[in-house]
Protein backbone atom coordinates (compact mmCIF):
# COMPACT_ATOMS: atom_id res chain seq x y z
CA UNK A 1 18.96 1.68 26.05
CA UNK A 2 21.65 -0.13 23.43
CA UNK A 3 20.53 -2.81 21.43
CA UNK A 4 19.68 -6.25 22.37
CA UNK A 5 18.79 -7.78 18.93
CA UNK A 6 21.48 -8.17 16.40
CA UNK A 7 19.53 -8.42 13.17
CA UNK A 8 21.25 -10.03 9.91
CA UNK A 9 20.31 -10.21 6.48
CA UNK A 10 20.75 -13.10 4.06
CA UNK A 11 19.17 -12.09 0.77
CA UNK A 12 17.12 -10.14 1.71
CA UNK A 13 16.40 -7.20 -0.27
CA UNK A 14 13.15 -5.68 1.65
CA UNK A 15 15.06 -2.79 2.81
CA UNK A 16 11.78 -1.07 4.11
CA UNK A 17 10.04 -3.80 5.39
CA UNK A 18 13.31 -4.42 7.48
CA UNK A 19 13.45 -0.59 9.25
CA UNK A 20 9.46 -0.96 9.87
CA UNK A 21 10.17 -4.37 11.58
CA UNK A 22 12.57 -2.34 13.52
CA UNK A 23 10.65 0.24 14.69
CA UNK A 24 7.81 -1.99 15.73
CA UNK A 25 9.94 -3.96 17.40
CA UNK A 26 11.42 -0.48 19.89
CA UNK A 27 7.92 0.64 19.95
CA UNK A 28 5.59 -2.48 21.00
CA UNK A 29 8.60 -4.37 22.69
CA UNK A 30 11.15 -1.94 23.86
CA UNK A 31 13.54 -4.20 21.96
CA UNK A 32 15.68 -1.88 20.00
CA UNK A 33 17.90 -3.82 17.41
CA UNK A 34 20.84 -3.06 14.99
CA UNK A 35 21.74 -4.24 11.36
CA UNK A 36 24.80 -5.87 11.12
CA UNK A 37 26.68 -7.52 8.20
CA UNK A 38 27.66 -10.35 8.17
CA UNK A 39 29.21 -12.89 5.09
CA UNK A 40 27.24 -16.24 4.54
CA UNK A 41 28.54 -19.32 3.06
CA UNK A 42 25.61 -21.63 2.05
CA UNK A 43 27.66 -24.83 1.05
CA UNK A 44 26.64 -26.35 3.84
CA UNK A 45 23.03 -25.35 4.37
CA UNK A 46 22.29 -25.68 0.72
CA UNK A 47 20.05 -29.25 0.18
CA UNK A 48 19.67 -29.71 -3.90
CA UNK A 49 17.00 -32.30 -3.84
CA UNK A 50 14.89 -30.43 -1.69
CA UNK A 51 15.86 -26.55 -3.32
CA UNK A 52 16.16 -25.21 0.50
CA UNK A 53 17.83 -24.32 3.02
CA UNK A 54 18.84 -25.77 5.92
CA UNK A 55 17.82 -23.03 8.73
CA UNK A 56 19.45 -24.36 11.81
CA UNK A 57 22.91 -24.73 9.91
CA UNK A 58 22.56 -20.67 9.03
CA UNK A 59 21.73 -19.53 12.17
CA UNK A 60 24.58 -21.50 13.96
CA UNK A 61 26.82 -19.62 11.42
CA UNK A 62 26.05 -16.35 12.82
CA UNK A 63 26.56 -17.67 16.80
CA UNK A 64 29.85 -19.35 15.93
CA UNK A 65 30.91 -15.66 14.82
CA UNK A 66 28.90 -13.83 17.48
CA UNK A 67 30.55 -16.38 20.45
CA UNK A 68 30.72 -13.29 23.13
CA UNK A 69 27.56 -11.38 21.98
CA UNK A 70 25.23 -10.62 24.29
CA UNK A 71 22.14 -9.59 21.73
CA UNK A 72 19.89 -11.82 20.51
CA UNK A 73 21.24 -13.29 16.70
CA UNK A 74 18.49 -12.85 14.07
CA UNK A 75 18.64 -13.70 10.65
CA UNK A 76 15.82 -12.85 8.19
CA UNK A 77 16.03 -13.75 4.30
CA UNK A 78 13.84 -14.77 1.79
CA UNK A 79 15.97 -18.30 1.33
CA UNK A 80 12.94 -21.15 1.51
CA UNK A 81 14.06 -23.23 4.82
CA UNK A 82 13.25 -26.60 6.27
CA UNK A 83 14.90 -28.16 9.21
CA UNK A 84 15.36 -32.10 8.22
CA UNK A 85 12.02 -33.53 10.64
CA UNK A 86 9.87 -31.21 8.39
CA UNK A 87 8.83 -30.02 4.90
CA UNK A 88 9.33 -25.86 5.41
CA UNK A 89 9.46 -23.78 8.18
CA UNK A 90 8.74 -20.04 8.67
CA UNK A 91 11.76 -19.55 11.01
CA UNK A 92 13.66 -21.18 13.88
CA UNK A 93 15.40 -20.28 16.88
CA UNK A 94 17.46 -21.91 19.86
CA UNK A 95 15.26 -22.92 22.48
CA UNK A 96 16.47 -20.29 25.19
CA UNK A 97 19.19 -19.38 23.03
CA UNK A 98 20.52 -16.42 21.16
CA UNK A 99 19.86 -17.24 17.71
CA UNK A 100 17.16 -17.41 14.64
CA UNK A 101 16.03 -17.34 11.90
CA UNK A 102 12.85 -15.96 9.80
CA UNK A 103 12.05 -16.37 6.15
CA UNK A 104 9.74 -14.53 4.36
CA UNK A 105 9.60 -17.02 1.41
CA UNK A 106 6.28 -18.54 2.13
CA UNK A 107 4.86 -15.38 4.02
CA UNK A 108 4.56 -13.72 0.26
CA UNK A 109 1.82 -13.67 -1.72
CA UNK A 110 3.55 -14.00 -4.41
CA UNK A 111 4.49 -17.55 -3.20
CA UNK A 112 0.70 -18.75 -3.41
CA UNK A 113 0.18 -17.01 -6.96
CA UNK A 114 -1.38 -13.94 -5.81
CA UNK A 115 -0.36 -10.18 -5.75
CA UNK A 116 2.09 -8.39 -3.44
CA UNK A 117 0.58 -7.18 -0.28
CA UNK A 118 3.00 -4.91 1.74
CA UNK A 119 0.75 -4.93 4.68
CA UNK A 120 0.07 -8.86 4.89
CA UNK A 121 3.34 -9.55 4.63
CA UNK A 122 4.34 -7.24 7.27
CA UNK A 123 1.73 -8.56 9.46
CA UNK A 124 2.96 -11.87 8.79
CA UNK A 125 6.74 -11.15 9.45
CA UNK A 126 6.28 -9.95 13.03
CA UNK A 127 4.30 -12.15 14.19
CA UNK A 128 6.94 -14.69 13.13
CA UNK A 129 9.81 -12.62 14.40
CA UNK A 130 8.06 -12.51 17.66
CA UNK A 131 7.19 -16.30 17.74
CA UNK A 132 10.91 -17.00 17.21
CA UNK A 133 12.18 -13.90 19.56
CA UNK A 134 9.63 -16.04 21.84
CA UNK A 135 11.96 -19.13 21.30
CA UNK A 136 14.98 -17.35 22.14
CA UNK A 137 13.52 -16.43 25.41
CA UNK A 138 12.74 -19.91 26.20
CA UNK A 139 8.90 -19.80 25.10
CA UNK A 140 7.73 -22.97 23.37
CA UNK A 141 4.85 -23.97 21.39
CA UNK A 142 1.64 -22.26 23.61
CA UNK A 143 -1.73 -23.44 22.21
CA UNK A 144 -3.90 -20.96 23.65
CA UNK A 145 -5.77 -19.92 20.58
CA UNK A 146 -4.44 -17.05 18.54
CA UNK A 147 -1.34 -16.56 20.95
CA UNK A 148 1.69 -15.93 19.02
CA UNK A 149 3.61 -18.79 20.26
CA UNK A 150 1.44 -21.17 18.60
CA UNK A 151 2.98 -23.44 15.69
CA UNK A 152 2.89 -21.82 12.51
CA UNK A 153 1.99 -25.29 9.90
CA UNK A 154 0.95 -23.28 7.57
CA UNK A 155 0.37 -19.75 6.61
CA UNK A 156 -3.51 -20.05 7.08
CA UNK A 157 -2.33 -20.27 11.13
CA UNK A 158 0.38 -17.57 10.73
CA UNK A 159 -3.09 -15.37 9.40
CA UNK A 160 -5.29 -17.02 12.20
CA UNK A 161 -3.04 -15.89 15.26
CA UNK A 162 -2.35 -12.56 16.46
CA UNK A 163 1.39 -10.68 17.22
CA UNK A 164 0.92 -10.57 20.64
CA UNK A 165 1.22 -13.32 23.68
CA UNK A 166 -1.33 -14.73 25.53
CA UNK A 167 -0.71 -13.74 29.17
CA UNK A 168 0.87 -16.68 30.45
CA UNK A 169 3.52 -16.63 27.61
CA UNK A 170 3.91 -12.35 28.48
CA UNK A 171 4.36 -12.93 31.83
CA UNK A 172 7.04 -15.31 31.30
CA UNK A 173 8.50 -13.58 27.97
CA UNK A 174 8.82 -10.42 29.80
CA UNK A 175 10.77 -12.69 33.10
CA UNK A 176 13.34 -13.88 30.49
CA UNK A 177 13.53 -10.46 29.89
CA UNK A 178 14.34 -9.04 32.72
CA UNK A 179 16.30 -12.06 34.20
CA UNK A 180 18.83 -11.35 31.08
CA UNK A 181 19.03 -7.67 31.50
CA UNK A 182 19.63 -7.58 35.16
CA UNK A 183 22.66 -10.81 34.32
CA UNK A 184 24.32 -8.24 32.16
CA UNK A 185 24.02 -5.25 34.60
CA UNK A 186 21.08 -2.96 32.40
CA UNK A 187 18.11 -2.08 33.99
CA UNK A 188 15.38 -4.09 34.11
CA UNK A 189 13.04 -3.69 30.84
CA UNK A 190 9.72 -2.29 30.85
């Protein structure tokens, strides 16, 4: 099958941690994903008094280039984002849209003072991916407990919930799914 996620990278310099997220992605998902470059300009996303970055005006860079794309638009970096309503965020995506964003900023340990853990941080990274990937399939917040979809406030509740979908958000994940794959003539996924 040919890709459906278009994945971008914004400094980001986790080289391995991005071709592990990959391959957990084909594997669990079936959701098989290419790198692609693309050139950012932060003037407008940049806020000085805050030292972030805006996340929705970085991801809406990448769909203004990608107008005719039919993947799914990811960006990951390691930028610290907020979106103006709140203090950080771990991602964002378009509600039912085709494009994101994830930070792993405040998924590193390093963030809270502590050592480098590989493995929490890729634990932490797909479950966000996924929550946002969940977004862009028109998922919202779900607060069955530990189901993916639920808000991430903190990174206490990104440890708390697991990678996967409760069933209700599954069975309507893999709909969106399928609904887009038969639109663009593929076979439906599995």
């Amino acid at each position: 099958m040919s890709a459906q996620l278009e994945i971008f990278t914004l400094n980001f310099s986790q080289h391995e941690l991005l071709i592990a997220l990959r391959e957990w992605l084909a594997l669990e998902f079936n959701l098989h994903s290419l790198e692609s470059l693309f050139s950012f300009s932060l003037n407008n996303a940049y806020d000085p008094a805050r030292h972030q970055y805006n996340a929705t005006r970085i991801w809406e860079q990448v769909l203004k280039a990608r107008p005719d794309s039919h993947h799914k638009l990811l960006v990951l970096t390691e930028y610290d984002l907020f979106i103006p309503v709140l203090t950080f965020v771990f991602g964002e995506a378009q509600l039912g849209g085709r494009a994101g964003i994830v930070s792993i900023c405040r998924l590193l340990e390093s963030f809270y003072g502590l050592p480098p853990n590989p493995d929490i941080l890729f634990q932490r990274l797909r479950k966000e991916v996924v929550h946002e990937l969940g977004h862009l399939y028109g998922l919202r917040h779900c607060y069955m407990p530990f189901c993916v979809m639920g808000p991430s406030t903190n990174v206490e509740r990104v440890d708390a919930k697991e990678w996967k979908f409760c069933p209700e958000c599954l069975e309507t994940f893999a709909r969106a799914r399928n609904d887009l794959a038969l639109r663009l003539g593929f076979p439906s996924v599995k």
